[in-house]
PDB file of N, CA and C in Angstrom:
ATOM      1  N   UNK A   1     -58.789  92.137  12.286  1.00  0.00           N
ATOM      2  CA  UNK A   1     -58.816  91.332  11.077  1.00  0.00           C
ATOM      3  C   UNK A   1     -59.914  91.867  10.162  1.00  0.00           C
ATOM      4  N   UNK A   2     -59.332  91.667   8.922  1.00  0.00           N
ATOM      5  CA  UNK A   2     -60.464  92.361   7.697  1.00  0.00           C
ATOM      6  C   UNK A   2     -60.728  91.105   6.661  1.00  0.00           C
ATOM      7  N   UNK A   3     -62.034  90.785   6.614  1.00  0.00           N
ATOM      8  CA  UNK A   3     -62.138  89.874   4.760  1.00  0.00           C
ATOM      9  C   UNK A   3     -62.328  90.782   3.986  1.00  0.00           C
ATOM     10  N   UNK A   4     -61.802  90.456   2.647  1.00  0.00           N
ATOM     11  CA  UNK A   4     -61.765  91.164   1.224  1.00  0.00           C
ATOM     12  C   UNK A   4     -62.163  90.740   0.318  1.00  0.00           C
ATOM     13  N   UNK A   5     -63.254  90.538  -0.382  1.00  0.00           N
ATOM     14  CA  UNK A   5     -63.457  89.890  -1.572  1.00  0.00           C
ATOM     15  C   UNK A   5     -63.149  90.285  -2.824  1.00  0.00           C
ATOM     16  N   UNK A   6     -62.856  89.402  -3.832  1.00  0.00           N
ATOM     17  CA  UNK A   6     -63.052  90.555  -5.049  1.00  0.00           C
ATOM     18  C   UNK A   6     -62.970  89.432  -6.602  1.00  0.00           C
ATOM     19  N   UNK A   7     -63.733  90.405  -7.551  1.00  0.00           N
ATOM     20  CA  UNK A   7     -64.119  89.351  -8.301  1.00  0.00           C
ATOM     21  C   UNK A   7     -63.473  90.169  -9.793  1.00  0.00           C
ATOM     22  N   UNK A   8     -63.244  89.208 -10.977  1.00  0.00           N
ATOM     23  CA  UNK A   8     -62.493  89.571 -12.369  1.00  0.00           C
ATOM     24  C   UNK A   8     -62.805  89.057 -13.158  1.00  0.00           C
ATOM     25  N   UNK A   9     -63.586  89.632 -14.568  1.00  0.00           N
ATOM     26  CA  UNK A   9     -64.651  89.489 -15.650  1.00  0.00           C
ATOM     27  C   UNK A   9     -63.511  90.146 -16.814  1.00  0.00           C
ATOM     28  N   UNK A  10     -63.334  88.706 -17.648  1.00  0.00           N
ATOM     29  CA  UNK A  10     -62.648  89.450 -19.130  1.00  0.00           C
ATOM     30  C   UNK A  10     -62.768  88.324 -20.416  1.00  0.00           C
ATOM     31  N   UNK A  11     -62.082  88.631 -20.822  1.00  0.00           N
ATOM     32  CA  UNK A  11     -61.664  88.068 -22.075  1.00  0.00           C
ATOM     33  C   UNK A  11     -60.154  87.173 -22.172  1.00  0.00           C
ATOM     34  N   UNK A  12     -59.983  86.029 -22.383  1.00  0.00           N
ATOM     35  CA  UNK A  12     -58.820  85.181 -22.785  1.00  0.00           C
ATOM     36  C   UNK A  12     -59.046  85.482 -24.292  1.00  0.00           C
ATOM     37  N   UNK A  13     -57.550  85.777 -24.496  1.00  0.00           N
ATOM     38  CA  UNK A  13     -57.416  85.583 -26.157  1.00  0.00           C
ATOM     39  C   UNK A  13     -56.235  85.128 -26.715  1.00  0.00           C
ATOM     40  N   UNK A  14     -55.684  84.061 -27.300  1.00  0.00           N
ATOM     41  CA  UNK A  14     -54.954  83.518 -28.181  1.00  0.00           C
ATOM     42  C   UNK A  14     -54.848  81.929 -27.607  1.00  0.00           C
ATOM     43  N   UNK A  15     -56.312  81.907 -27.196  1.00  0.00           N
ATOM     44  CA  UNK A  15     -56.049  80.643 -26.970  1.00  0.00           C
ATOM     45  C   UNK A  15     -56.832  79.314 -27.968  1.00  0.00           C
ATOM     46  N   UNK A  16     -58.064  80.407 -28.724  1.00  0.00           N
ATOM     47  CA  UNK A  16     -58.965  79.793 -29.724  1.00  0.00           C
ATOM     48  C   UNK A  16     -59.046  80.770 -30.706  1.00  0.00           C
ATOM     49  N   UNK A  17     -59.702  80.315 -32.033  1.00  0.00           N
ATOM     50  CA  UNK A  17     -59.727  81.319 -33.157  1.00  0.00           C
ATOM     51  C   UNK A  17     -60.308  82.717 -32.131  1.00  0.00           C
ATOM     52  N   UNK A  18     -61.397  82.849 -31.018  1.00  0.00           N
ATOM     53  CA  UNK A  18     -62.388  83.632 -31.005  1.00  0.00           C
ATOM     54  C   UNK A  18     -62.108  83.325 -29.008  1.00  0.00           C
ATOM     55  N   UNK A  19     -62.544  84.986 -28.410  1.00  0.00           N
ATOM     56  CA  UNK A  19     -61.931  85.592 -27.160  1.00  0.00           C
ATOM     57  C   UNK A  19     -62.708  84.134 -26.147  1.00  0.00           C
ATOM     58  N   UNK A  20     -62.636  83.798 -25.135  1.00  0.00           N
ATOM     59  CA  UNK A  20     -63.241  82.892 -23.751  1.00  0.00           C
ATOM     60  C   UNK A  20     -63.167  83.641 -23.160  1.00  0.00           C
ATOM     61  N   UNK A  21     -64.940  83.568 -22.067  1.00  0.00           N
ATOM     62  CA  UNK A  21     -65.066  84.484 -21.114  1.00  0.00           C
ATOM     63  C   UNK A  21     -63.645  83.842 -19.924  1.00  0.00           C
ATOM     64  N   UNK A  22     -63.777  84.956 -19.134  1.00  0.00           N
ATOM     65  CA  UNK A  22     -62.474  84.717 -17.868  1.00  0.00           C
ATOM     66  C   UNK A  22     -63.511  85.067 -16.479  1.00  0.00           C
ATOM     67  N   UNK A  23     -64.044  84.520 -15.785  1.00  0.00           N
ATOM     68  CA  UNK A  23     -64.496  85.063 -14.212  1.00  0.00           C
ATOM     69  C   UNK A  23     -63.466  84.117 -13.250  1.00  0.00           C
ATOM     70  N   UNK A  24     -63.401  84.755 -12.310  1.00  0.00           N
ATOM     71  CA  UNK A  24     -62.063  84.454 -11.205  1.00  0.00           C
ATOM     72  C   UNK A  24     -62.368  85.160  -9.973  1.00  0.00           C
ATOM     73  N   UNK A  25     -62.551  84.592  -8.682  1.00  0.00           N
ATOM     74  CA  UNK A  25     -62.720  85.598  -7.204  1.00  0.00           C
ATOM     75  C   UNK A  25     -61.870  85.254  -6.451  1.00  0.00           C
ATOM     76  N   UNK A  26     -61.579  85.628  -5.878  1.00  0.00           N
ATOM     77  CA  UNK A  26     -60.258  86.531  -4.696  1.00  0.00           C
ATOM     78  C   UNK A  26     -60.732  86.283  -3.637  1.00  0.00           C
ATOM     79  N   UNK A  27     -60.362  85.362  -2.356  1.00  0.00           N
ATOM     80  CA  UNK A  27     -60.820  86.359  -0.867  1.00  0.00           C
ATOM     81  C   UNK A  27     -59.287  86.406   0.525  1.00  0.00           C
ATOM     82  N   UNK A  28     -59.435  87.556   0.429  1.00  0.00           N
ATOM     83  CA  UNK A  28     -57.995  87.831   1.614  1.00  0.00           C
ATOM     84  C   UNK A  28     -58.581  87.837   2.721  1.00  0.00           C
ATOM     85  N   UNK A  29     -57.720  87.691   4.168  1.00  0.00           N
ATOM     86  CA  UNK A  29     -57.879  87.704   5.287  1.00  0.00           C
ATOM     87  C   UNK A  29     -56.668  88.306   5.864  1.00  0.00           C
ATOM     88  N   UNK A  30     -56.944  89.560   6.460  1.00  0.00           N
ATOM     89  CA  UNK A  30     -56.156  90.248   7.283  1.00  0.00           C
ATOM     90  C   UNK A  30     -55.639  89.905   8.073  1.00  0.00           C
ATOM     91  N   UNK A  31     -54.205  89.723   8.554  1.00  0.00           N
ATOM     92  CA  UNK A  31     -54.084  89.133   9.960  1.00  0.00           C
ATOM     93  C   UNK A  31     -53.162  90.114  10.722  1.00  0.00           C
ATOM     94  N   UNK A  32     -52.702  90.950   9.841  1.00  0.00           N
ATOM     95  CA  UNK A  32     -51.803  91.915  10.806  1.00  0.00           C
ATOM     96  C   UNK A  32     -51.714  92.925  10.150  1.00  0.00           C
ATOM     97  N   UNK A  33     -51.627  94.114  10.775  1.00  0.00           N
ATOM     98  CA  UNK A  33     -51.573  95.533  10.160  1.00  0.00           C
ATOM     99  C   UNK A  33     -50.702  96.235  10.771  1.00  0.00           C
ATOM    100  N   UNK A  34     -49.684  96.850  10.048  1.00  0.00           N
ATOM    101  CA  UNK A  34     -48.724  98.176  10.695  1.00  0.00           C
ATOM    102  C   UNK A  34     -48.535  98.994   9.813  1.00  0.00           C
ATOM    103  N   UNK A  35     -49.141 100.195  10.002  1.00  0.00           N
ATOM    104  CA  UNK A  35     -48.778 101.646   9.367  1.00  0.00           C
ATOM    105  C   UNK A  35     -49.182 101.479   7.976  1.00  0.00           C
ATOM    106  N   UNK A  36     -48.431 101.154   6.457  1.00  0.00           N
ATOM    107  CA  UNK A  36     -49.216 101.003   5.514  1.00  0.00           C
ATOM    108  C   UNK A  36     -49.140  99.438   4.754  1.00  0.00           C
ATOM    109  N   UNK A  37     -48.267  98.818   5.528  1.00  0.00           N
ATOM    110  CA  UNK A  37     -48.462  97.336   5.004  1.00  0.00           C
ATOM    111  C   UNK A  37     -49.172  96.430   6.068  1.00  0.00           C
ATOM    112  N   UNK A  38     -49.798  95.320   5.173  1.00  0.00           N
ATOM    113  CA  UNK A  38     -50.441  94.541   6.368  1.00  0.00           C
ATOM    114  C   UNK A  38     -50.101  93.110   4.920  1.00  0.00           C
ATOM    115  N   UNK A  39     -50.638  92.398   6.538  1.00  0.00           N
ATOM    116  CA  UNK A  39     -49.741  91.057   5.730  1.00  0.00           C
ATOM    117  C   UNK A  39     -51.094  90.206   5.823  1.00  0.00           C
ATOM    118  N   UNK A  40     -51.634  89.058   4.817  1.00  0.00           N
ATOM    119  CA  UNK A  40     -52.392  88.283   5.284  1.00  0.00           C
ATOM    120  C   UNK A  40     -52.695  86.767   4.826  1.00  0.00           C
ATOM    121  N   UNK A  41     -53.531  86.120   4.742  1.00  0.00           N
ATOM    122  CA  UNK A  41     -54.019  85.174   3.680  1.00  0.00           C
ATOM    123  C   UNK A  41     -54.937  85.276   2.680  1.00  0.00           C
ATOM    124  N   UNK A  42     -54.380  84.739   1.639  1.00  0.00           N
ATOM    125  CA  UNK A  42     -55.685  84.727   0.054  1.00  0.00           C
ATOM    126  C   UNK A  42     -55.172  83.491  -0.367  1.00  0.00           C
ATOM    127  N   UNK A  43     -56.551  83.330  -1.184  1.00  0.00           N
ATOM    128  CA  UNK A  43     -56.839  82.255  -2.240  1.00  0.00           C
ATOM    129  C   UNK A  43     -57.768  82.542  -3.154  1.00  0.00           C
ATOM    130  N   UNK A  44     -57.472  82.044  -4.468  1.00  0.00           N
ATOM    131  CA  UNK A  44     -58.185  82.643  -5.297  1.00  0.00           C
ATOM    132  C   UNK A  44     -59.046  81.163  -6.021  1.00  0.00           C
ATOM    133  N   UNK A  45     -60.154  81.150  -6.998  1.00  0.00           N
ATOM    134  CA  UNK A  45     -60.514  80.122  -7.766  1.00  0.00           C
ATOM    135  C   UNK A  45     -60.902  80.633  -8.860  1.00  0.00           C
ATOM    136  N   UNK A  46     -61.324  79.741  -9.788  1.00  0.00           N
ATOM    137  CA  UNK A  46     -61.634  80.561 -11.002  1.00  0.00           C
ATOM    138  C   UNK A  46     -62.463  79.124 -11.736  1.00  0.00           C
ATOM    139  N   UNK A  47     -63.574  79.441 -12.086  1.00  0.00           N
ATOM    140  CA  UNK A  47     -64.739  78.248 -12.584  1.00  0.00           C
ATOM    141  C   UNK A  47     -64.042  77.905 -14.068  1.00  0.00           C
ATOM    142  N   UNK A  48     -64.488  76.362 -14.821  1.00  0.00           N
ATOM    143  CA  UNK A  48     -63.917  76.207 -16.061  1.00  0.00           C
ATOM    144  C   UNK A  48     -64.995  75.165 -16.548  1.00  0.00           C
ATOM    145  N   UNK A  49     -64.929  75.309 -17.860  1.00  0.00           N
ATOM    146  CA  UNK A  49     -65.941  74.118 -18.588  1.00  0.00           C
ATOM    147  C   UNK A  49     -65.065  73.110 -19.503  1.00  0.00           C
ATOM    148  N   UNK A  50     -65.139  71.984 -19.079  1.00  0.00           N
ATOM    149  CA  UNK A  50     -64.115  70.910 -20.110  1.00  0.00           C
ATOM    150  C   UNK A  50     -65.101  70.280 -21.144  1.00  0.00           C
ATOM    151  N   UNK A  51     -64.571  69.796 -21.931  1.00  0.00           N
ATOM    152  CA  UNK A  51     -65.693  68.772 -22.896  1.00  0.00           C
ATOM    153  C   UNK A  51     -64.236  67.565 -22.304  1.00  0.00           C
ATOM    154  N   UNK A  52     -65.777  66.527 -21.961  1.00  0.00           N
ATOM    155  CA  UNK A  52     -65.397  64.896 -21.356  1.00  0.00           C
ATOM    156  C   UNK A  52     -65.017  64.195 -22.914  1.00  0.00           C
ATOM    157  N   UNK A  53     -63.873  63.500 -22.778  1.00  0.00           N
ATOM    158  CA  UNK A  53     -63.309  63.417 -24.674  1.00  0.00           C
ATOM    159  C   UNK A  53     -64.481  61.819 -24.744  1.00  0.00           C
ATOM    160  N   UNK A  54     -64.643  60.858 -23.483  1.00  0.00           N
ATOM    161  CA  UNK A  54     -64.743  59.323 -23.287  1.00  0.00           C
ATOM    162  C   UNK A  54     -66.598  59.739 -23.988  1.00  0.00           C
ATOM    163  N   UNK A  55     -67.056  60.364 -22.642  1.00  0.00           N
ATOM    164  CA  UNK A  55     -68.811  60.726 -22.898  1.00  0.00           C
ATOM    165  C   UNK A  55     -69.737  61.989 -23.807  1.00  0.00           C
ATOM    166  N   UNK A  56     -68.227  62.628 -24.457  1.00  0.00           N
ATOM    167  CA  UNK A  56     -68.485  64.161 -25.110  1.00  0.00           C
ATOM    168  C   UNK A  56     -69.585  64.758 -24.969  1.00  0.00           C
ATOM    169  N   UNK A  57     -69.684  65.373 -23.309  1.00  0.00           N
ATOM    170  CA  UNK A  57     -70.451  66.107 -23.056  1.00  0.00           C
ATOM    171  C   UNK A  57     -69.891  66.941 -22.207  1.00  0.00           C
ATOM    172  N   UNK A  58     -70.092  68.128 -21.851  1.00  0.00           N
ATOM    173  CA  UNK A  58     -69.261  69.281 -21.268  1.00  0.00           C
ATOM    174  C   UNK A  58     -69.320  69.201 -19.391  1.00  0.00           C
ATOM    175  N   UNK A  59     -68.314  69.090 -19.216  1.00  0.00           N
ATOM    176  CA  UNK A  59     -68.528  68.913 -17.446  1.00  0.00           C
ATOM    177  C   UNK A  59     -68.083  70.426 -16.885  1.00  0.00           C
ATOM    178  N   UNK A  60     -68.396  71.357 -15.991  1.00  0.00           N
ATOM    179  CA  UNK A  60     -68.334  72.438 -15.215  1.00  0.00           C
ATOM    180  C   UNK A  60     -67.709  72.015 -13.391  1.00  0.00           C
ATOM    181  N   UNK A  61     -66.364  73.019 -13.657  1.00  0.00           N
ATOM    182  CA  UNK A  61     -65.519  72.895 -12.354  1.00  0.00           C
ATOM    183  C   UNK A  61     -65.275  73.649 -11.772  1.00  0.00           C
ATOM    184  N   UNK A  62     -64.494  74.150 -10.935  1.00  0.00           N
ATOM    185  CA  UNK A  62     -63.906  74.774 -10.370  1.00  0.00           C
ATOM    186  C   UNK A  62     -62.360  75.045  -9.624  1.00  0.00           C
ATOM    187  N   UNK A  63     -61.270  75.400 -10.179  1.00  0.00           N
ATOM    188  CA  UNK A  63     -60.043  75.554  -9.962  1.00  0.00           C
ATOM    189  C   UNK A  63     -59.727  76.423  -8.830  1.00  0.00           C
ATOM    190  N   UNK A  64     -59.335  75.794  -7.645  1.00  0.00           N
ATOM    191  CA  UNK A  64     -59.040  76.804  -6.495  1.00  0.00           C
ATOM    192  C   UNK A  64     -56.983  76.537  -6.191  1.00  0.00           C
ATOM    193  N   UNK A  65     -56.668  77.602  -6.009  1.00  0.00           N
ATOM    194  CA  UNK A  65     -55.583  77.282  -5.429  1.00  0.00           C
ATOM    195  C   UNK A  65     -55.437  77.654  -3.879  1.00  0.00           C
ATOM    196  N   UNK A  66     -54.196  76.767  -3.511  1.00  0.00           N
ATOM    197  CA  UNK A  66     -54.103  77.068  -1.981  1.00  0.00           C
ATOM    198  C   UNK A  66     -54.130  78.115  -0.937  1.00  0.00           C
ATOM    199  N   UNK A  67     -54.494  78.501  -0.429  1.00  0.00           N
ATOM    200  CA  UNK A  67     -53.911  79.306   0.509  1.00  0.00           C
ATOM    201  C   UNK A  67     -52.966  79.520   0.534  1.00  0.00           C
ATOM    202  N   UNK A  68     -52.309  81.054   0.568  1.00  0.00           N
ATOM    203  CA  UNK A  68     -50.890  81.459   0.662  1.00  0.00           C
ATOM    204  C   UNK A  68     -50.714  82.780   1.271  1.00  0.00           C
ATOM    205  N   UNK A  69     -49.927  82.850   1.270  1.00  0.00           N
ATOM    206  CA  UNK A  69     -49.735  84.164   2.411  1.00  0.00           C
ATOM    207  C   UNK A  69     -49.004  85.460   1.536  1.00  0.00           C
ATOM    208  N   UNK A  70     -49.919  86.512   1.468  1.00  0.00           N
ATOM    209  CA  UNK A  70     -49.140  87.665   1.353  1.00  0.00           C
ATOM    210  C   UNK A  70     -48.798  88.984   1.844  1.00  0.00           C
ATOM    211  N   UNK A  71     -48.135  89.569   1.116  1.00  0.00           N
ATOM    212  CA  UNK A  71     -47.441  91.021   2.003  1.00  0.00           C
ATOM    213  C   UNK A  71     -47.880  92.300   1.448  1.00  0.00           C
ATOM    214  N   UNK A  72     -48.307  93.157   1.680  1.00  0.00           N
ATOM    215  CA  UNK A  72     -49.180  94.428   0.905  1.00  0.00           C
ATOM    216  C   UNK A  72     -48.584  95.664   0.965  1.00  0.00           C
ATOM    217  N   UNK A  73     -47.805  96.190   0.584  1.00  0.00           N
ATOM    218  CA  UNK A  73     -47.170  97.640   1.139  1.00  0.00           C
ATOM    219  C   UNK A  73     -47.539  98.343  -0.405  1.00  0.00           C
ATOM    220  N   UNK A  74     -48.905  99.706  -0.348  1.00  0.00           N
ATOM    221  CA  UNK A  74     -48.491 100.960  -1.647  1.00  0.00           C
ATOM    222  C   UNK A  74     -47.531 101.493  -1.218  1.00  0.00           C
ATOM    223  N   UNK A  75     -47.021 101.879  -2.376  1.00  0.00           N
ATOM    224  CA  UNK A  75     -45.545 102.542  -2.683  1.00  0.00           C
ATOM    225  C   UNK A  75     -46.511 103.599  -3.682  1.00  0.00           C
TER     226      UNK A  75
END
């Protein structure tokens, strides 16, 4: 078994007059390997800042999705 981390720094654009940063991390877990595909688990999250509309002050989160399973073969 292998962990993998990995992390993604950009720019959103057409979502406001002007670009929003984007950070987002990755982590896989190996669970099986044959020859050049291996299959495993990831989940990814990605941090976000809302403005609260009730107390209008900005609250800081974090968006994770589930665990899911994938399949890896380069071609």
């Amino acid at each position: 078994m292998k962990l993998e981390l990995s992390a993604a720094f950009g720019l959103v654009t057409g979502y406001q007059s002007y670009p929003l940063p984007l950070t987002g991390v990755q982590a896989r877990l190996d669970l099986y390997h044959k020859g050049k595909m291996d299959i495993g688990i990831e989940m990814a999250a990605m941090p976000y800042i809302a403005k609260d509309s009730v107390i209008h002050k900005n609250k800081f989160g974090v968006v994770g999705t589930t665990p899911f399973l994938s399949l890896r073969y380069p071609f």
